[in-house]
Protein backbone atom coordinates (compact mmCIF):
# COMPACT_ATOMS: atom_id res chain seq x y z
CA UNK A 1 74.85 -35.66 4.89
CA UNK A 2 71.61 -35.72 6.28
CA UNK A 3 70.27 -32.72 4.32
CA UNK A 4 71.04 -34.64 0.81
CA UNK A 5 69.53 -38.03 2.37
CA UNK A 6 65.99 -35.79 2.90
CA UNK A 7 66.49 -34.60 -0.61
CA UNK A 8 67.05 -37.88 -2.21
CA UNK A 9 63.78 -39.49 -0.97
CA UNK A 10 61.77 -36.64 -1.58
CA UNK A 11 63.16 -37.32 -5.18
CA UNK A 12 62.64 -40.92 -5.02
CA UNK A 13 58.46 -40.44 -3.40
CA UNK A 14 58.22 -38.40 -6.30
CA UNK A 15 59.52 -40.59 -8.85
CA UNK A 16 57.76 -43.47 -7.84
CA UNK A 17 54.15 -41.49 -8.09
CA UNK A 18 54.87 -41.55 -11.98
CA UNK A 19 56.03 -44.82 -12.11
CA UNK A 20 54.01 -46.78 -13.99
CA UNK A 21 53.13 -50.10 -12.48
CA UNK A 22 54.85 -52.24 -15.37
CA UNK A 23 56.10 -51.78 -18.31
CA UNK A 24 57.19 -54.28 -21.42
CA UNK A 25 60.54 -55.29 -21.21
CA UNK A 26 61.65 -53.70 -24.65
CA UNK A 27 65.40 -54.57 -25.74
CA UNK A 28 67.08 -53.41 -29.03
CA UNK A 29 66.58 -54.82 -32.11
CA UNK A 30 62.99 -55.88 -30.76
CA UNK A 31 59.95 -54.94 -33.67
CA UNK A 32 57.48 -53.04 -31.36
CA UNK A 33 54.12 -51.59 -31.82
CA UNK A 34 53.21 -47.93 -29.80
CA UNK A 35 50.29 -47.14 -28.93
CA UNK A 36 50.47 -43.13 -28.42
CA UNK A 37 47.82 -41.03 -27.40
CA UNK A 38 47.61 -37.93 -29.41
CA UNK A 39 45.66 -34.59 -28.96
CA UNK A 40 44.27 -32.62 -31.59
CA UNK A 41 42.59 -29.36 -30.37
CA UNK A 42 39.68 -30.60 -28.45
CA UNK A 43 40.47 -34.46 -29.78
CA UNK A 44 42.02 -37.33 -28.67
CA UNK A 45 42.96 -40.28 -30.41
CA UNK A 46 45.48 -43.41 -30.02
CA UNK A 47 47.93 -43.53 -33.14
CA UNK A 48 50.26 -46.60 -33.62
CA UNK A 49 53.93 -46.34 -34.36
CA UNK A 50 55.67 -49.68 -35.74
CA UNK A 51 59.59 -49.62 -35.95
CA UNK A 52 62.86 -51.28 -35.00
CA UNK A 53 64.06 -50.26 -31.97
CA UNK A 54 67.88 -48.92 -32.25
CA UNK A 55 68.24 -47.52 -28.40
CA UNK A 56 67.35 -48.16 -25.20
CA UNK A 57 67.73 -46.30 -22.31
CA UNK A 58 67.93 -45.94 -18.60
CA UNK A 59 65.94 -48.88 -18.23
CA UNK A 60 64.84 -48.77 -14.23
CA UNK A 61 64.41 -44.54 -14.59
CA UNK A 62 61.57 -42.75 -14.59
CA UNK A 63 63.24 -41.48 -18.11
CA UNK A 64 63.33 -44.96 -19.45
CA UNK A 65 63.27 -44.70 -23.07
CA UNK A 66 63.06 -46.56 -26.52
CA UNK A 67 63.67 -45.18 -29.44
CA UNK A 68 62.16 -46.41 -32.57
CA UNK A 69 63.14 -46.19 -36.82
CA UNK A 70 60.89 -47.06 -39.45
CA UNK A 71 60.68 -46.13 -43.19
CA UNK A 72 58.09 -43.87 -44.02
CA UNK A 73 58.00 -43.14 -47.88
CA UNK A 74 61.56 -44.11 -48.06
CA UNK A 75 62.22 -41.81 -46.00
CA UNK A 76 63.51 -42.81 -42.34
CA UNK A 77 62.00 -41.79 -39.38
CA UNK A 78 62.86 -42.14 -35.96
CA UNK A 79 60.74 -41.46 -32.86
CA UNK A 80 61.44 -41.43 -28.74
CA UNK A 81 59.25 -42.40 -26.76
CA UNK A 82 59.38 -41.95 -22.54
CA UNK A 83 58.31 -45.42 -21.52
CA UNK A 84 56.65 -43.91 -18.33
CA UNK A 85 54.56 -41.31 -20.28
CA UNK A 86 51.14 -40.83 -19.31
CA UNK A 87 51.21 -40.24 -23.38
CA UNK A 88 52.39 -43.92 -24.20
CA UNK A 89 49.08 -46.39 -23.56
CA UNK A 90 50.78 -49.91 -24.82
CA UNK A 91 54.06 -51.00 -26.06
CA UNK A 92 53.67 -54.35 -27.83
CA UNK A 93 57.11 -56.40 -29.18
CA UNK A 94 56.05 -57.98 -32.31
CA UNK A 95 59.42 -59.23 -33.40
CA UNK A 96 62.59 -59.79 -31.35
CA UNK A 97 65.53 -59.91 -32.99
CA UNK A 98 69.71 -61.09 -32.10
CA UNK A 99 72.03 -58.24 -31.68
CA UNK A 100 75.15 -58.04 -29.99
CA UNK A 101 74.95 -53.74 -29.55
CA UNK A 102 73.07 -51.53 -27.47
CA UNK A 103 72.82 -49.14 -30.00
CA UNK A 104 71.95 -50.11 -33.69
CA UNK A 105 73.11 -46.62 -35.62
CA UNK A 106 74.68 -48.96 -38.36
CA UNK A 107 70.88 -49.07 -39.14
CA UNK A 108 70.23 -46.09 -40.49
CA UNK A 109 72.40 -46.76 -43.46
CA UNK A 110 71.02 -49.73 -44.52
CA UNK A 111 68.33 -50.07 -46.96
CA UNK A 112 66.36 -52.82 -48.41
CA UNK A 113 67.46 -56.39 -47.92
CA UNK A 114 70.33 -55.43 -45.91
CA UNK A 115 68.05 -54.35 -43.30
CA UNK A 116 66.86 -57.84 -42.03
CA UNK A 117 67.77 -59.02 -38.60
CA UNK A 118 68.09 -62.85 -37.50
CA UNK A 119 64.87 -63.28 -35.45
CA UNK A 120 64.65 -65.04 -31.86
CA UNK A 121 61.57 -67.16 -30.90
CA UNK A 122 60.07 -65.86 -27.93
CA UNK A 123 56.78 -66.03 -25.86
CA UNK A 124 55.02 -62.94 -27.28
CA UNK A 125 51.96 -63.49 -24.60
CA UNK A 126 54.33 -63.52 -21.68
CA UNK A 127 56.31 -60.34 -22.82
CA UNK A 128 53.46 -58.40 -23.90
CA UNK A 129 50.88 -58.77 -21.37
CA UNK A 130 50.72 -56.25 -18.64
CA UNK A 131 48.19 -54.96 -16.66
CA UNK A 132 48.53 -50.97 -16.53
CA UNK A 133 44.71 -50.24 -15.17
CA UNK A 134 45.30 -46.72 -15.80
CA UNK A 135 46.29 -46.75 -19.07
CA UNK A 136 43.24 -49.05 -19.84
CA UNK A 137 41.01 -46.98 -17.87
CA UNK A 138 41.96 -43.72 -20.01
CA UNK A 139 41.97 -46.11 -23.06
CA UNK A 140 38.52 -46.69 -22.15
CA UNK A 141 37.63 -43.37 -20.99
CA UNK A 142 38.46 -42.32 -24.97
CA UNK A 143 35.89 -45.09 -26.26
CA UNK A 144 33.36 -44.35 -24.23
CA UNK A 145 33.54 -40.39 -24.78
CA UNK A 146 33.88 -41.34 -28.61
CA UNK A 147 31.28 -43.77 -28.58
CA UNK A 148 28.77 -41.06 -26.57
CA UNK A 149 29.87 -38.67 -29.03
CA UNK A 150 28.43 -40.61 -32.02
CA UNK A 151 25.15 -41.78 -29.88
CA UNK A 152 24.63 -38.24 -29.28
CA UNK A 153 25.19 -37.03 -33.51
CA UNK A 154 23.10 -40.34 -34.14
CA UNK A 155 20.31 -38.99 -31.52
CA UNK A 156 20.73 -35.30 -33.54
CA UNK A 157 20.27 -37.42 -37.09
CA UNK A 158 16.92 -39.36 -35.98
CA UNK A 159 15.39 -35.98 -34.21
CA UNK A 160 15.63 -34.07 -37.91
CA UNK A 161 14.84 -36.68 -39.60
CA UNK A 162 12.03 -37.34 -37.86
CA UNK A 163 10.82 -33.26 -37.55
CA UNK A 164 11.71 -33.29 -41.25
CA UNK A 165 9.09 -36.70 -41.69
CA UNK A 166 6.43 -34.88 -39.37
CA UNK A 167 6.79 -32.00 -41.65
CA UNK A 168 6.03 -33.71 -44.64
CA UNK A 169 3.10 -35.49 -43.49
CA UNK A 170 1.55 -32.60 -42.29
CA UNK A 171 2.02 -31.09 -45.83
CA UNK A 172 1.18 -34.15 -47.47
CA UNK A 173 -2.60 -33.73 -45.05
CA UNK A 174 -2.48 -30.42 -46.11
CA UNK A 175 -2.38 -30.90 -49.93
CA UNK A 176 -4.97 -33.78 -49.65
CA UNK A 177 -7.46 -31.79 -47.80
């Protein structure tokens, strides 16, 4: 017995070190906004993912997950997202709506008008703001390396353009002389 007690907090240590310090309290049928970071060879960038969320999962778990359904070009698509991921910057509930299921597959069937859900007022500051310093920090991190990125191809610009502008003049002395 004591051999699986060891075993279970060296699970639980671990767990906790990728616990993120909060996270949005997402239900189903909430609207929510994702903010997802996204590489692209050498590239990063944060793309946003708006939907209707159908499932939720394991809510206290490191796997805590959502998963979302929008239309795309009439076409549905549905995305899951790890709430914990390093991936994940920002989760932001733009719309919560009444359900009485956990799980909203009756959804996926519907189209058009048939789609709307009775919405709930709620506090949308008090829901949505979290402080997760090391998702800002790496949010951050990717402005400033884009923004030093651009100083530096800005820097490149004005350096030819001024060799080019040197050039010229010293033709333009040349010709006159």
């Amino acid at each position: 017995m004591g051999q699986r007690q060891a075993m279970e907090s060296i699970i639980q240590r671990v767990t906790n070190k990728h616990l993120k310090g909060q996270v949005v309290d997402v239900k189903t049928g909430d609207t929510v906004r994702v903010h997802q970071k996204i590489k692209e060879g050498a590239k990063e960038r944060v793309q946003i993912f708006e939907g209707l969320v159908i499932r939720t999962g394991k809510k206290q778990s490191l796997t805590s997950n959502i998963l979302v359904r929008r239309i795309s070009n009439s076409v549905g698509v549905e995305k899951s997202f790890l709430l914990h991921s390093p991936n994940v910057l920002k989760v932001e509930v733009t719309k919560r709506s009444k359900v009485r299921r956990n799980y909203l597959t009756y959804m996926r069937d519907r189209t058009g008008k048939a789609t709307r859900l009775s919405g709930v007022d709620f506090d949308k500051s008090a829901v949505n703001t979290i402080r997760d310093f090391e998702a800002e920090a790496a949010e951050a991190k990717l402005h400033a390396d884009a923004e030093a990125a651009h100083k530096l191809a800005e820097a490149e610009k004005a350096a030819a353009k001024a060799e080019e502008d040197k050039k010229f003049e010293e033709a333009v002395k040349a010709h006159d002389e």
